[in-house]
C-alpha atoms as a PDB file:
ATOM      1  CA  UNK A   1      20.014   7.502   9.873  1.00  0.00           C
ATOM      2  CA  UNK A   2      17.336   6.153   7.713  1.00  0.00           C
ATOM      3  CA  UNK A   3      14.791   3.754   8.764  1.00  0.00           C
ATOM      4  CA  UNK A   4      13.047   3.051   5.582  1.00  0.00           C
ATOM      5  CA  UNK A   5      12.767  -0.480   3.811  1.00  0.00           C
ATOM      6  CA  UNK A   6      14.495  -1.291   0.811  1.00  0.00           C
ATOM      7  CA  UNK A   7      12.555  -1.207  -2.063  1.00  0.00           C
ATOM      8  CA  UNK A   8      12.671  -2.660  -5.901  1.00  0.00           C
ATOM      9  CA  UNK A   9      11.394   0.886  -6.227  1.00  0.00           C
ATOM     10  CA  UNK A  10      10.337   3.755  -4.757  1.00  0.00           C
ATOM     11  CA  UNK A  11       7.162   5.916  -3.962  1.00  0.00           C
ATOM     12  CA  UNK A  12       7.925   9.377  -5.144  1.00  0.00           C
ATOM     13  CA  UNK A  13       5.658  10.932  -2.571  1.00  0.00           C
ATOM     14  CA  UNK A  14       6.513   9.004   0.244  1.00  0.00           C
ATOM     15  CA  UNK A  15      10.246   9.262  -0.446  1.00  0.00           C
ATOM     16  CA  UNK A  16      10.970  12.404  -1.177  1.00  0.00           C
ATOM     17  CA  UNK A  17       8.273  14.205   1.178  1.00  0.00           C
ATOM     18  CA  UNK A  18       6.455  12.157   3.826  1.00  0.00           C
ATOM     19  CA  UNK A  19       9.248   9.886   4.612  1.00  0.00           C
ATOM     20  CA  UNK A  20      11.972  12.624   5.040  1.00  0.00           C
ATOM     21  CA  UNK A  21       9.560  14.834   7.496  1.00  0.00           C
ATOM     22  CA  UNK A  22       8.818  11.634   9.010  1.00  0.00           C
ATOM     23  CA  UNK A  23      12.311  10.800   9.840  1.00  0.00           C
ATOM     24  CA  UNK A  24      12.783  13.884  11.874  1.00  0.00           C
ATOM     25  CA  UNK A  25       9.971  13.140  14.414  1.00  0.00           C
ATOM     26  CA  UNK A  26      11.549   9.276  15.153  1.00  0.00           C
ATOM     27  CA  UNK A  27      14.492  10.898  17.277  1.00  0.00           C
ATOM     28  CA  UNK A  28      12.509  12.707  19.662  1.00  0.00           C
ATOM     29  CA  UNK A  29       9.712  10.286  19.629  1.00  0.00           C
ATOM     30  CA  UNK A  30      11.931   7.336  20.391  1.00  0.00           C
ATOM     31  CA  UNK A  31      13.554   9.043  23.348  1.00  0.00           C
ATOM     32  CA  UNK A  32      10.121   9.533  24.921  1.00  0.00           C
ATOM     33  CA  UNK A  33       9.384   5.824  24.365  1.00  0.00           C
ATOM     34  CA  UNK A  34       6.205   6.636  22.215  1.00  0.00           C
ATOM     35  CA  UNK A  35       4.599   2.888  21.207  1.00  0.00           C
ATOM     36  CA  UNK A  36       4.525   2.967  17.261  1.00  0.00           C
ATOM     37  CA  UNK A  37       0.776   1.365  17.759  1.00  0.00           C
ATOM     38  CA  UNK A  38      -0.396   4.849  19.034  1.00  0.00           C
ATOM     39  CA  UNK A  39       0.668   6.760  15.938  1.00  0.00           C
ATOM     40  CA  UNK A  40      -1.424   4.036  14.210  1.00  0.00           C
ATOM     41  CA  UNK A  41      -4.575   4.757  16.027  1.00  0.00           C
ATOM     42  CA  UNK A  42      -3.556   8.626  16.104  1.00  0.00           C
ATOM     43  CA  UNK A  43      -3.156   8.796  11.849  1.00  0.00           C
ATOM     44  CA  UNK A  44      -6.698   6.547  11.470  1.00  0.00           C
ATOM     45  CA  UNK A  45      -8.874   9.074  13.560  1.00  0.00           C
ATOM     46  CA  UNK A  46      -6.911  12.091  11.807  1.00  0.00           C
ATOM     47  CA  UNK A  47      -8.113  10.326   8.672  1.00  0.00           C
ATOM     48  CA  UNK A  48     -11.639   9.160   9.805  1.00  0.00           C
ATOM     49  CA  UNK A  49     -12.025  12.537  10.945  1.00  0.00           C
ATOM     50  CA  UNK A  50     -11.438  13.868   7.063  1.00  0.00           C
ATOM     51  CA  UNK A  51     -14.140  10.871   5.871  1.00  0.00           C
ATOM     52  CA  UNK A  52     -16.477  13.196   8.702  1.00  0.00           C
ATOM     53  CA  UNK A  53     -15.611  16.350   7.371  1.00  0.00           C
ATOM     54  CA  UNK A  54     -16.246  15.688   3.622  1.00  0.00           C
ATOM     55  CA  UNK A  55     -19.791  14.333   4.058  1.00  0.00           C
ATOM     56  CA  UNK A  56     -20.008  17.195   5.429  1.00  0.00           C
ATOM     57  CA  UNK A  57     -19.347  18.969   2.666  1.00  0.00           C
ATOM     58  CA  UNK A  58     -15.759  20.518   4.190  1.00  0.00           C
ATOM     59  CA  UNK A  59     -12.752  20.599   1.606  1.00  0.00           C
ATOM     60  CA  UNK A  60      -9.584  22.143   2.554  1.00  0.00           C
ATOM     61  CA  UNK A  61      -9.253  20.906   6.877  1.00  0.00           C
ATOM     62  CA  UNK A  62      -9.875  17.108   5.169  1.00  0.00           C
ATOM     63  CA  UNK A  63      -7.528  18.106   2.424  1.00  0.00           C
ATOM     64  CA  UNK A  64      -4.557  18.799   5.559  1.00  0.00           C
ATOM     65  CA  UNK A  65      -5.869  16.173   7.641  1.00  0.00           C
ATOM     66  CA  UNK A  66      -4.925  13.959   5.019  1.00  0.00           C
ATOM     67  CA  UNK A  67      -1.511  14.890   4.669  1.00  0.00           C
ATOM     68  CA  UNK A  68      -1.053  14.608   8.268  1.00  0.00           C
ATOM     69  CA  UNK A  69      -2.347  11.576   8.814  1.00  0.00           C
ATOM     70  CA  UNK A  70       0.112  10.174   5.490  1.00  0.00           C
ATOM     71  CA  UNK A  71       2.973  11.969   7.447  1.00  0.00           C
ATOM     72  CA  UNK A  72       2.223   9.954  10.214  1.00  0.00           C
ATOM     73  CA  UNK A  73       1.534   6.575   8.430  1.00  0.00           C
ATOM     74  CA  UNK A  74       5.220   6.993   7.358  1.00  0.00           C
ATOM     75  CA  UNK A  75       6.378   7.230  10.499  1.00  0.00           C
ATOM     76  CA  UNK A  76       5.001   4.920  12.372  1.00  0.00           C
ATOM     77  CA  UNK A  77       6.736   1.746  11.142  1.00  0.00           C
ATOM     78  CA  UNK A  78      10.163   3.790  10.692  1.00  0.00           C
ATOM     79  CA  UNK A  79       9.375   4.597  14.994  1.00  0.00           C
ATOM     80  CA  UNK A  80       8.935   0.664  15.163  1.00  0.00           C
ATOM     81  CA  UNK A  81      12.232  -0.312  13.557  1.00  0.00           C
ATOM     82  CA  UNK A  82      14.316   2.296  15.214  1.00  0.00           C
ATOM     83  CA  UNK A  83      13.379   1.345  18.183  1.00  0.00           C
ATOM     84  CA  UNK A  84      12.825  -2.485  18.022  1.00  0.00           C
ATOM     85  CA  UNK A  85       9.084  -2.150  18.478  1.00  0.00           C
ATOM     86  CA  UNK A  86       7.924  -3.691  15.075  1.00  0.00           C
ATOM     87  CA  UNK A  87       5.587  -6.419  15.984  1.00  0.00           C
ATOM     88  CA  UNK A  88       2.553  -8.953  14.108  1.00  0.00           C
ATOM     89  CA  UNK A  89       0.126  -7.156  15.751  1.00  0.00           C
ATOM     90  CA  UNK A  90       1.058  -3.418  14.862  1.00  0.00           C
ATOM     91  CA  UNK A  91       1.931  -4.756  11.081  1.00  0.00           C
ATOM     92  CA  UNK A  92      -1.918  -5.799  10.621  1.00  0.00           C
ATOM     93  CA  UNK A  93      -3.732  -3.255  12.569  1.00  0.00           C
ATOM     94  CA  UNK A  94      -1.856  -0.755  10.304  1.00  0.00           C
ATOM     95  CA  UNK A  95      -2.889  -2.495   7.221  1.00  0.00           C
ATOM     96  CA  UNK A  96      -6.494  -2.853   8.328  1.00  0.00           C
ATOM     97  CA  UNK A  97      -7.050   0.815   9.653  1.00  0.00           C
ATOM     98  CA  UNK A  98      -5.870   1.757   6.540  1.00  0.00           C
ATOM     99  CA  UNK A  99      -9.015   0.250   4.647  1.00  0.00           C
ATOM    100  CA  UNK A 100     -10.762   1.960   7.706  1.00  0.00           C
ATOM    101  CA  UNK A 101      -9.493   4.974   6.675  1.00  0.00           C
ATOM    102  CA  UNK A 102      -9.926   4.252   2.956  1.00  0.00           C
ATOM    103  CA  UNK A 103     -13.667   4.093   3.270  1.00  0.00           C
ATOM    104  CA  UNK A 104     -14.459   6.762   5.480  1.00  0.00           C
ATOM    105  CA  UNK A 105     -12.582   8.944   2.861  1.00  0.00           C
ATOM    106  CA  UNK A 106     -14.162   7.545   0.023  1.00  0.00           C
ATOM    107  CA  UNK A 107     -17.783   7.334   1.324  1.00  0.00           C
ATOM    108  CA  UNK A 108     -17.530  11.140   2.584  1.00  0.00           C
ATOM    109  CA  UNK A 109     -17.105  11.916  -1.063  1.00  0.00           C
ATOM    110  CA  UNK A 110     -18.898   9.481  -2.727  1.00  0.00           C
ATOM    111  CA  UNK A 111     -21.920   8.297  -1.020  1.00  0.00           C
ATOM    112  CA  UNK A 112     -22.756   4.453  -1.347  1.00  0.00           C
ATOM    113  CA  UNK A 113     -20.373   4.734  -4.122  1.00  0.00           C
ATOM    114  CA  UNK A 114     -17.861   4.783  -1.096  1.00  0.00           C
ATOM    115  CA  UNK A 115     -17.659   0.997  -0.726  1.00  0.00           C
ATOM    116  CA  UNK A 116     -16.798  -0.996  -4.276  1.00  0.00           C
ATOM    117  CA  UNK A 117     -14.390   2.308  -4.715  1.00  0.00           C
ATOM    118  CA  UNK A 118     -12.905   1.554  -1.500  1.00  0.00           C
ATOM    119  CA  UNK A 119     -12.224  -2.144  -2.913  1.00  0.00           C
ATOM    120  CA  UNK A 120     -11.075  -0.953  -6.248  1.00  0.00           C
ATOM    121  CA  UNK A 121      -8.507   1.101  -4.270  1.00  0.00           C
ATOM    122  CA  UNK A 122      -7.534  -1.951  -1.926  1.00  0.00           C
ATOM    123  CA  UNK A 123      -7.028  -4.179  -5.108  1.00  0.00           C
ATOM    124  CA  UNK A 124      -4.577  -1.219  -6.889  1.00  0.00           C
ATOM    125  CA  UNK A 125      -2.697  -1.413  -3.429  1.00  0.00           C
ATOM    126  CA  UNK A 126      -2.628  -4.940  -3.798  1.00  0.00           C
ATOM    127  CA  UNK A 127      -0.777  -5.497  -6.779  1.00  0.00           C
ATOM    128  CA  UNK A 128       1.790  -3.189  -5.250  1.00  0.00           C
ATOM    129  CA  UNK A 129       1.930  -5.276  -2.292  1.00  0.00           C
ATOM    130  CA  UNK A 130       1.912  -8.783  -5.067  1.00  0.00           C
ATOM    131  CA  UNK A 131       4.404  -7.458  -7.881  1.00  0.00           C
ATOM    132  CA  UNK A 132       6.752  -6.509  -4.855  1.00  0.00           C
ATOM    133  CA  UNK A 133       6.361 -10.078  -3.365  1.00  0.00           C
ATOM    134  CA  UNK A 134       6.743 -11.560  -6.598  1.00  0.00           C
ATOM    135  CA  UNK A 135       9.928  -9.942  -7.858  1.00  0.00           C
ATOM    136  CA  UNK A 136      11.110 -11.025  -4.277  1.00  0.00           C
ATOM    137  CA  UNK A 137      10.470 -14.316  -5.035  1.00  0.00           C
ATOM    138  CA  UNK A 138      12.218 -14.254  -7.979  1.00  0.00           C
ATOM    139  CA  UNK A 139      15.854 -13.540  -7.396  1.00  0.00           C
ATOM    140  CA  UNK A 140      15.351 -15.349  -3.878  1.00  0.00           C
ATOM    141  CA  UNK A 141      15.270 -12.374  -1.657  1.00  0.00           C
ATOM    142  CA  UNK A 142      13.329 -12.321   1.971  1.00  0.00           C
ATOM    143  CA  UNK A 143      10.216 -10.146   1.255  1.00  0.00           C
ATOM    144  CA  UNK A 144       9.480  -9.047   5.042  1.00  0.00           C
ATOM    145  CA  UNK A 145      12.063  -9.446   8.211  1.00  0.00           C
ATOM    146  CA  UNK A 146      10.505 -10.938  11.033  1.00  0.00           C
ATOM    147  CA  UNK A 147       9.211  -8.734  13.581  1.00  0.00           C
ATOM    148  CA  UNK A 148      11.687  -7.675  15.946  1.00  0.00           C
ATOM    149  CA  UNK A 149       8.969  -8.577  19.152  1.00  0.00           C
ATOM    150  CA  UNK A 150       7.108 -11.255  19.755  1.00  0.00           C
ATOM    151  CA  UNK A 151       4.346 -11.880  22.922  1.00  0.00           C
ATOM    152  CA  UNK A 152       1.583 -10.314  21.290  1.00  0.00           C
ATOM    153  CA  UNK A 153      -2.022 -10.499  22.857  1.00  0.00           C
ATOM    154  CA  UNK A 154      -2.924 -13.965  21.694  1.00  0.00           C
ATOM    155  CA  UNK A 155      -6.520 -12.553  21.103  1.00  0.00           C
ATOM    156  CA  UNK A 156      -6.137  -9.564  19.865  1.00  0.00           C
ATOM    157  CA  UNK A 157      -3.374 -11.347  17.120  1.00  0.00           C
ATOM    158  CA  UNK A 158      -6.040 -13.701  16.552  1.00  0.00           C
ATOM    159  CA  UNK A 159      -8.795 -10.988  15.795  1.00  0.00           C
ATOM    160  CA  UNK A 160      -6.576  -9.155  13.416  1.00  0.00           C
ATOM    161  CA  UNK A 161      -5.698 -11.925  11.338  1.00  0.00           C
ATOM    162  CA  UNK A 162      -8.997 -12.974  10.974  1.00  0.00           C
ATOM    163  CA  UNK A 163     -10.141  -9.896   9.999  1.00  0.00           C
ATOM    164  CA  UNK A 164      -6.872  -9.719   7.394  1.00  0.00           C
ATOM    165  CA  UNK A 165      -8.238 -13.417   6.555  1.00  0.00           C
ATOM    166  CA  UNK A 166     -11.704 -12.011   5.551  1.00  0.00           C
ATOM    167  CA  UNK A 167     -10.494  -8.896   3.397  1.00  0.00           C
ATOM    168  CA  UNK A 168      -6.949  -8.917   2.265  1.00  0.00           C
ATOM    169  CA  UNK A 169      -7.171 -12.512   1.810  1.00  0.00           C
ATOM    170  CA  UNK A 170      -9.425 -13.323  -0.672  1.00  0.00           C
ATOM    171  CA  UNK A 171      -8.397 -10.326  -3.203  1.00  0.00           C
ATOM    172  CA  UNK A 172      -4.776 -11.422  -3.019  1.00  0.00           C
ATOM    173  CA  UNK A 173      -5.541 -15.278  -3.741  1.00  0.00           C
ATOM    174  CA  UNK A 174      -7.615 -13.549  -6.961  1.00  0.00           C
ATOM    175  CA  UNK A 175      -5.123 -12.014  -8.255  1.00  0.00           C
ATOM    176  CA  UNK A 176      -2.206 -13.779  -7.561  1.00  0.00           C
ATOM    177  CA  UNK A 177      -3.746 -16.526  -9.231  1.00  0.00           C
ATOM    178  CA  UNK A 178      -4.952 -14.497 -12.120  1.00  0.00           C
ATOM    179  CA  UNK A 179      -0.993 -13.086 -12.327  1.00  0.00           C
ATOM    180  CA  UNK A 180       0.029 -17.114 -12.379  1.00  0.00           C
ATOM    181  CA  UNK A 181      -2.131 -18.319 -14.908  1.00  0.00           C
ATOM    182  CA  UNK A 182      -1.090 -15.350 -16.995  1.00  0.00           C
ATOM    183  CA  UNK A 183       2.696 -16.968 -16.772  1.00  0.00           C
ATOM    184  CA  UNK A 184       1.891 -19.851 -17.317  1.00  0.00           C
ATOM    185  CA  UNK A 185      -0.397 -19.052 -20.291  1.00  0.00           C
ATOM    186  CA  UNK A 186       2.660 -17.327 -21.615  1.00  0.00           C
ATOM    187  CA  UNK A 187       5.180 -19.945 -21.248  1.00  0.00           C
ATOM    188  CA  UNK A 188       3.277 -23.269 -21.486  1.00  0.00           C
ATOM    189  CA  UNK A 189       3.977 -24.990 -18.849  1.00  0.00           C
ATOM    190  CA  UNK A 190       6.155 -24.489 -15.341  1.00  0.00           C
ATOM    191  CA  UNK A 191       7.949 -21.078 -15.795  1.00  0.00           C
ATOM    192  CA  UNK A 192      11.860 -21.067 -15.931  1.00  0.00           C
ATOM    193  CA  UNK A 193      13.998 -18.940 -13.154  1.00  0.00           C
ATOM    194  CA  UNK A 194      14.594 -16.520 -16.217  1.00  0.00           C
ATOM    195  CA  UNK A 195      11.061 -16.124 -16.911  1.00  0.00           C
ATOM    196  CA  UNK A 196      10.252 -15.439 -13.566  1.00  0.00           C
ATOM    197  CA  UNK A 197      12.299 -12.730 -13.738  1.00  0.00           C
ATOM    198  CA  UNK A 198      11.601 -11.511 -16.333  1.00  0.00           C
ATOM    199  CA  UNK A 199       7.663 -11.430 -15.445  1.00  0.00           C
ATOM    200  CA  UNK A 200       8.777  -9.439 -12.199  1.00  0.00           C
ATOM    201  CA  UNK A 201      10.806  -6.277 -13.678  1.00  0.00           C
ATOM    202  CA  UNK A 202      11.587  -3.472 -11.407  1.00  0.00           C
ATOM    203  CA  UNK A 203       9.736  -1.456 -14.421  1.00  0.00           C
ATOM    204  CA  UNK A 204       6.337  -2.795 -12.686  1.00  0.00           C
ATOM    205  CA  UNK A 205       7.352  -2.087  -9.416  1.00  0.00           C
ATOM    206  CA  UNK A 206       7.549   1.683 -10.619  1.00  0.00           C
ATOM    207  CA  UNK A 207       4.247   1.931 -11.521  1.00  0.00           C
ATOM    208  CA  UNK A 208       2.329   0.330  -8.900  1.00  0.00           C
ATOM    209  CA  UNK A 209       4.037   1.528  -5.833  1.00  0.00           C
ATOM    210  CA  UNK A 210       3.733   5.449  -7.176  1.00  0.00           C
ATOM    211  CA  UNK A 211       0.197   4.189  -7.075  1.00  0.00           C
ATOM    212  CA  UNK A 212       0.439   3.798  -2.974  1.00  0.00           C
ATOM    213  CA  UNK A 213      -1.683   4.715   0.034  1.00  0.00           C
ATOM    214  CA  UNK A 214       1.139   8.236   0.169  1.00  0.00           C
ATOM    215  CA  UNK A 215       0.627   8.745  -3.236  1.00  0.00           C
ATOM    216  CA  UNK A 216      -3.523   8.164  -3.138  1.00  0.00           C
ATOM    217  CA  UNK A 217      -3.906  10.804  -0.433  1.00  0.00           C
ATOM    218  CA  UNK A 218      -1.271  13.321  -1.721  1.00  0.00           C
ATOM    219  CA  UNK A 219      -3.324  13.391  -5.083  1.00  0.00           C
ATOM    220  CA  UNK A 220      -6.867  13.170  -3.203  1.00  0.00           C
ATOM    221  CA  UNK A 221      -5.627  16.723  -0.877  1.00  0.00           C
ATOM    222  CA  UNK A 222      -4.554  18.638  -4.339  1.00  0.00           C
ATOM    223  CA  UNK A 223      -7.938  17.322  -5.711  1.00  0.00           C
ATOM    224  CA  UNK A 224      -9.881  18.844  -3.009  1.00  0.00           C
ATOM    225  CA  UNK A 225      -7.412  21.945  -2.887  1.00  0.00           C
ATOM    226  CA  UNK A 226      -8.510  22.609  -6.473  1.00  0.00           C
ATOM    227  CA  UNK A 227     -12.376  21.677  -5.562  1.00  0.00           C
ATOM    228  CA  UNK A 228     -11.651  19.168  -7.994  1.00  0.00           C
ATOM    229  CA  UNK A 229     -12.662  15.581  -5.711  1.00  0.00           C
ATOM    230  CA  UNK A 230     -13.802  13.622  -8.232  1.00  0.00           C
ATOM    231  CA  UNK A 231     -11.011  14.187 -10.396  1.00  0.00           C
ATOM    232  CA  UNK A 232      -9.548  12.039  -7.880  1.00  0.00           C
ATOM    233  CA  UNK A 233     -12.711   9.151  -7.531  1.00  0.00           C
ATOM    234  CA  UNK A 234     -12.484   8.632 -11.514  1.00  0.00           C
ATOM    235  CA  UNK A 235      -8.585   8.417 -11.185  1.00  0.00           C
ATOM    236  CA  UNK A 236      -9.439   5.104  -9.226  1.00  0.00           C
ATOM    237  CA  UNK A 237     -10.996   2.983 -12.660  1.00  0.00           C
ATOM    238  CA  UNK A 238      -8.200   5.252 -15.130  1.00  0.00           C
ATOM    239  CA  UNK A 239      -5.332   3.660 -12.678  1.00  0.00           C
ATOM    240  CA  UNK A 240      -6.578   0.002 -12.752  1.00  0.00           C
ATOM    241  CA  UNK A 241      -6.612   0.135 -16.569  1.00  0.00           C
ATOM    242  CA  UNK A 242      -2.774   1.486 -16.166  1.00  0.00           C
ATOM    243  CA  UNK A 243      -2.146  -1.754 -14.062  1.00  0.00           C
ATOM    244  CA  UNK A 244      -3.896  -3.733 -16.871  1.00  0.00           C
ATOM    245  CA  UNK A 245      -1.591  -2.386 -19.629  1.00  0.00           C
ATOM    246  CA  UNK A 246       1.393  -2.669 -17.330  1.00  0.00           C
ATOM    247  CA  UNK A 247       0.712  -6.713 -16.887  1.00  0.00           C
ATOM    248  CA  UNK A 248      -0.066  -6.992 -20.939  1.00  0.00           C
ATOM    249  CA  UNK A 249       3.587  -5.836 -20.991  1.00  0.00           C
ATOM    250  CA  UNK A 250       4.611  -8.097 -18.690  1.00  0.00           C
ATOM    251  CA  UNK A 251       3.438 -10.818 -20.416  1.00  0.00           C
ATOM    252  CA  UNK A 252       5.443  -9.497 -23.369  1.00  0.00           C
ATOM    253  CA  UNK A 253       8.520  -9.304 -21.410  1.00  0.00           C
ATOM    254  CA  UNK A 254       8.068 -13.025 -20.756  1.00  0.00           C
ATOM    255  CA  UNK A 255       7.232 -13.959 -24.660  1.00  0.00           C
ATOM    256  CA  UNK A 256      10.427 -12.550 -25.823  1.00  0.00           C
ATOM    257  CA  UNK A 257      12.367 -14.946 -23.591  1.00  0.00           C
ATOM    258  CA  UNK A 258       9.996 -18.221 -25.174  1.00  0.00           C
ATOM    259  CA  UNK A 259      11.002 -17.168 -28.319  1.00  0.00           C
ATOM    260  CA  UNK A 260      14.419 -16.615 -27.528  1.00  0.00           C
ATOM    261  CA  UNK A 261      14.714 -12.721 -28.006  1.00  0.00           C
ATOM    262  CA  UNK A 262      16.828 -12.364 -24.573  1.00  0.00           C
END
């Protein structure tokens, strides 16, 4: 049985590696009533661990660490549907110790460098997270089911989504209005159904989630297999520009149906 989400498209490393291993733990897990939250908290010290280990100037443990900690990032939230344990509270803390994870990785092998790469990287993961939302939007389908809990620690809830307030926040309001005005440049005025749709292709949703968190730390552990890292830092400004050519052709997709190509 498969406990994945449906996607407009899928990751290529998380669905045809991590996913699949992951999948075989959630039986045996779920039978010893293992909460999802502590495979969160186990993945971010595997991967803050790594961020340790390659200031330190270590390569290949960080490089498996890695991929452990992505095998377990893929199972957590399957563990939480199988088992009607998804919650608010596990949804953010994943998201957040994620950026945890993100810059202990990145400032390991980068120095101060660590931190605007570490935003970079959240604003590639981002548009992922958007251009899914958006082509949602578009053909009226829910984006995220409710969580199947509720009775989460009032404070705890409150902490998280203050912190998710403070980081996530801010970058998605950027961009999604940047992404908006780019419509509406195209179109003149309040986009048509059709050109919503055709602004939100599953052709973007191919690139940008084969540029996710599975996919980041896959290529970061053949990087440091090869003694290669910074193959993997520059990777980081070459995969925004992708993004930017990828919305340019958006926008073309949407200025065929103004001028009545489609």
């Amino acid at each position: 049985m498969t406990h994945g989400k449906a996607r407009p498209a899928r990751e290529w490393a998380a669905e045809s590696l991590f996913r699949p291993l992951a999948e075989r733990l959630v039986p045996p897990l779920a039978r010893r009533n293992v909460n999802p939250v502590r495979v969160v908290l186990a993945h971010t010290a595997l991967g803050v661990l790594a961020g340790v280990l390659l200031r330190r100037g270590h390569r290949l443990t960080p490089a498996a660490l890695l991929q452990v900690k992505t095998l377990l990032d893929n199972l957590d939230g399957q563990l939480a549907r199988a088992t009607g344990q998804t919650t608010e509270t596990g949804r953010y803390l994943d998201s957040e110790l994620d950026v945890v994870v993100n810059a202990a990785v990145l400032l390991g092998l980068a120095g101060r460098w660590g931190l605007p790469l570490t935003l970079l990287q959240s604003l590639i993961l981002s548009v992922d997270y958007l251009w899914e939302r958006g082509h949602r939007a578009a053909r009226g389908e829910v984006f995220r089911t409710p969580p199947a809990q509720t009775g989460d620690d009032p404070r705890v809830l409150a902490a998280l989504k203050l912190a998710y307030a403070l980081y996530f926040t801010p970058q998605e309001r950027m961009l999604e209005t940047l992404f908006e005005w780019r419509l509406r440049a195209r179109t003149g005025g309040e986009p048509t159904p059709a050109q919503r749709r055709a602004y939100t292709p599953c052709a973007i949703n191919r690139v940008a989630v084969n540029l996710g968190l599975s996919t980041q730390l896959l290529a970061l552990g053949a990087c440091l297999l090869c003694g290669r890292p910074r193959v993997y830092l520059w990777s980081l400004p070459a995969q925004a520009l992708l993004l930017t050519g990828v919305q340019v052709w958006r926008e073309g997709q949407v200025r065929n149906t103004v001028s009545g190509k489609w």
